[in-house]
Protein backbone atom coordinates (compact mmCIF):
# COMPACT_ATOMS: atom_id res chain seq x y z
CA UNK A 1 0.00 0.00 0.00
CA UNK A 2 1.52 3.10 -1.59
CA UNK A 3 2.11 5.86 1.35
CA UNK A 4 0.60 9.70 0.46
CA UNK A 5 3.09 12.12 1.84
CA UNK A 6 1.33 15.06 -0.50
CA UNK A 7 -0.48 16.48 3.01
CA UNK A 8 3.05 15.69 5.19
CA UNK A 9 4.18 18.68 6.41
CA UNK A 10 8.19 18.81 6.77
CA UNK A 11 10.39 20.76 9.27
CA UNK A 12 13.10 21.95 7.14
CA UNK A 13 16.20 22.13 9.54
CA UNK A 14 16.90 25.66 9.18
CA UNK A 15 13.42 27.35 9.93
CA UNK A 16 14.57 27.89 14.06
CA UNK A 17 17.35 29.72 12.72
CA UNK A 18 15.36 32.03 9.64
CA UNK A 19 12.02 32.16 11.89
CA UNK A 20 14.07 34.28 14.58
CA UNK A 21 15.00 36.75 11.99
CA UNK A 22 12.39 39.88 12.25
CA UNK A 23 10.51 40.17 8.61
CA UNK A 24 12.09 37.43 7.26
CA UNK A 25 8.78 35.46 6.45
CA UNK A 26 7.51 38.74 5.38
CA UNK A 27 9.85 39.38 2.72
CA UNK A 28 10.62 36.13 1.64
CA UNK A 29 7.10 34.84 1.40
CA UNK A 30 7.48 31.09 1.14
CA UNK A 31 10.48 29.68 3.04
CA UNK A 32 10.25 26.35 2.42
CA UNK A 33 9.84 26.92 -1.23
CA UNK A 34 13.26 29.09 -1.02
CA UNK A 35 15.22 26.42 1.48
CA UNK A 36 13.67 23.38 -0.76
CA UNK A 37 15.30 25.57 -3.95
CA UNK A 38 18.59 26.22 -2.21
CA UNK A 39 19.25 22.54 -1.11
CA UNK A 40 17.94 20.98 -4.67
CA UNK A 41 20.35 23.70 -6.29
CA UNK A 42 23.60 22.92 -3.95
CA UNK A 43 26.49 21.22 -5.16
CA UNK A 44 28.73 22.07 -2.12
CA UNK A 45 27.92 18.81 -0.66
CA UNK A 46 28.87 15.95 -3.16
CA UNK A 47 32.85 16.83 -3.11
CA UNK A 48 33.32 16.81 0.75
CA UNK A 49 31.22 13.15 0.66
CA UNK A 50 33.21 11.96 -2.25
CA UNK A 51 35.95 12.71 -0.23
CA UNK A 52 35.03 11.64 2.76
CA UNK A 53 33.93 8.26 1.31
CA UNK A 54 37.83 8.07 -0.24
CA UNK A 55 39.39 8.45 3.24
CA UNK A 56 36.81 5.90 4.83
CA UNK A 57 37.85 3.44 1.94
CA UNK A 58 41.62 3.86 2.27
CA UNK A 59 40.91 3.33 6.35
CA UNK A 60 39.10 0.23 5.44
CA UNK A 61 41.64 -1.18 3.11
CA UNK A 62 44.43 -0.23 5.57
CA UNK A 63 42.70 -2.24 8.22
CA UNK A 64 42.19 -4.97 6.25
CA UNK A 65 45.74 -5.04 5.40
CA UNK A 66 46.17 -6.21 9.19
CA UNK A 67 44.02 -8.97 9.16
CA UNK A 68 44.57 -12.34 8.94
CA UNK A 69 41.22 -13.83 8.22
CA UNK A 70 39.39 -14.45 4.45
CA UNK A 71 37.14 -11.39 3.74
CA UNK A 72 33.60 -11.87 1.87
CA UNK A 73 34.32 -11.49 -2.17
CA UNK A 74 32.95 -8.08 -2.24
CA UNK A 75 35.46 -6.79 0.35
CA UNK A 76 38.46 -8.55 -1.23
CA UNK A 77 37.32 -7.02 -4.78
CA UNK A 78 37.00 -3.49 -3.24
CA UNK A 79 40.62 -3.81 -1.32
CA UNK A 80 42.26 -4.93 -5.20
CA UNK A 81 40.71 -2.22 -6.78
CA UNK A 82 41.75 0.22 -3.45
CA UNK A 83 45.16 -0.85 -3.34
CA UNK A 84 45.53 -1.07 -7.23
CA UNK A 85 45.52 2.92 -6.94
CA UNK A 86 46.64 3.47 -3.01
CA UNK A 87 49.61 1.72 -1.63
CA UNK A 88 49.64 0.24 1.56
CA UNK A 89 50.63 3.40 4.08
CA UNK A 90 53.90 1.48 5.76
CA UNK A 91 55.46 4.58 6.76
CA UNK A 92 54.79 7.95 7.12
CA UNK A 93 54.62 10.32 4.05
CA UNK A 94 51.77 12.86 3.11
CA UNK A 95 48.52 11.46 2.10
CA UNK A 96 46.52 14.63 -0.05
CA UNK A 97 47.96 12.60 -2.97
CA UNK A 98 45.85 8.94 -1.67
CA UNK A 99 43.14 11.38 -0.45
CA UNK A 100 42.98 12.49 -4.16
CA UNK A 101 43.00 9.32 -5.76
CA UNK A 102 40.73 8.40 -3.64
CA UNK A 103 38.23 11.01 -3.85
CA UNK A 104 38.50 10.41 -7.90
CA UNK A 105 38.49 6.75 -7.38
CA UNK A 106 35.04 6.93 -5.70
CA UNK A 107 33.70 9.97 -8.72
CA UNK A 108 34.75 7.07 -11.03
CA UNK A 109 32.40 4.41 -9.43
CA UNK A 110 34.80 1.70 -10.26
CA UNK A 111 34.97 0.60 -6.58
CA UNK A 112 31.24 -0.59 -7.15
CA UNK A 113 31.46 -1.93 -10.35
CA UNK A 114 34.00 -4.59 -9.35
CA UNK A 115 31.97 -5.45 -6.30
CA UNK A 116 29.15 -5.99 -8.13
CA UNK A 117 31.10 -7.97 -10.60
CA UNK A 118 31.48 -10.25 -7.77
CA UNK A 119 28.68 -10.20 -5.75
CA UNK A 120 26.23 -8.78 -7.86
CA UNK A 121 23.49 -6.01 -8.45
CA UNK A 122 23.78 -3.92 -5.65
CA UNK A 123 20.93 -1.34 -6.59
């Protein structure tokens, strides 16, 4: 049975902060239309995840590393294609060069495409 969420009313997380301003709902007239605009419109968000998902990756892989137990296919397909780009970290040295390779390694998708080589359809 299909859900209708046409009536739902939704608390967009920045009304305490715009409510509080004097005139604000007078001059912007619809705030949720304007907040709902801005955060369909926003691309500041998808680099910091894509990046953030690279350093999580390289974190996993480098854990993994350590480990002396048989990991599931889709892990050991995600470490090969991980450590295929990103060396293990053995000693000390910058990492904004593994964060960036990262970061495009994740933008590429190929991470998921050998996993689901593996395992499967993951969508």
């Amino acid at each position: 049975m299909a859900v209708d969420e046409s009536q739902r009313t939704y608390e967009h997380p920045l009304y305490q902060h715009v409510e509080r301003m004097p005139g604000v709902s007078v001059a912007l007239g619809n705030i949720d239309q304007l907040l709902t605009w801005g955060s369909a419109n926003s691309l500041w968000i998808f680099p910091m995840a894509t990046s953030c998902c690279g350093i999580e990756f390289m974190a996993a892989a480098q854990a993994l590393d350590f480990r002396e137990f048989t990991h599931g296919r889709g892990v050991q397909a995600a470490h090969e294609v991980i450590r295929s780009h990103v060396d293990h970290l053995d000693e000390d040295r910058p990492l904004y060069p593994d964060h960036n390779v990262m970061d495009e390694l994740v933008k590429s998708g190929e991470i998921l495409e050998r996993v689901e080589q593996e395992v499967g359809s993951l969508g």
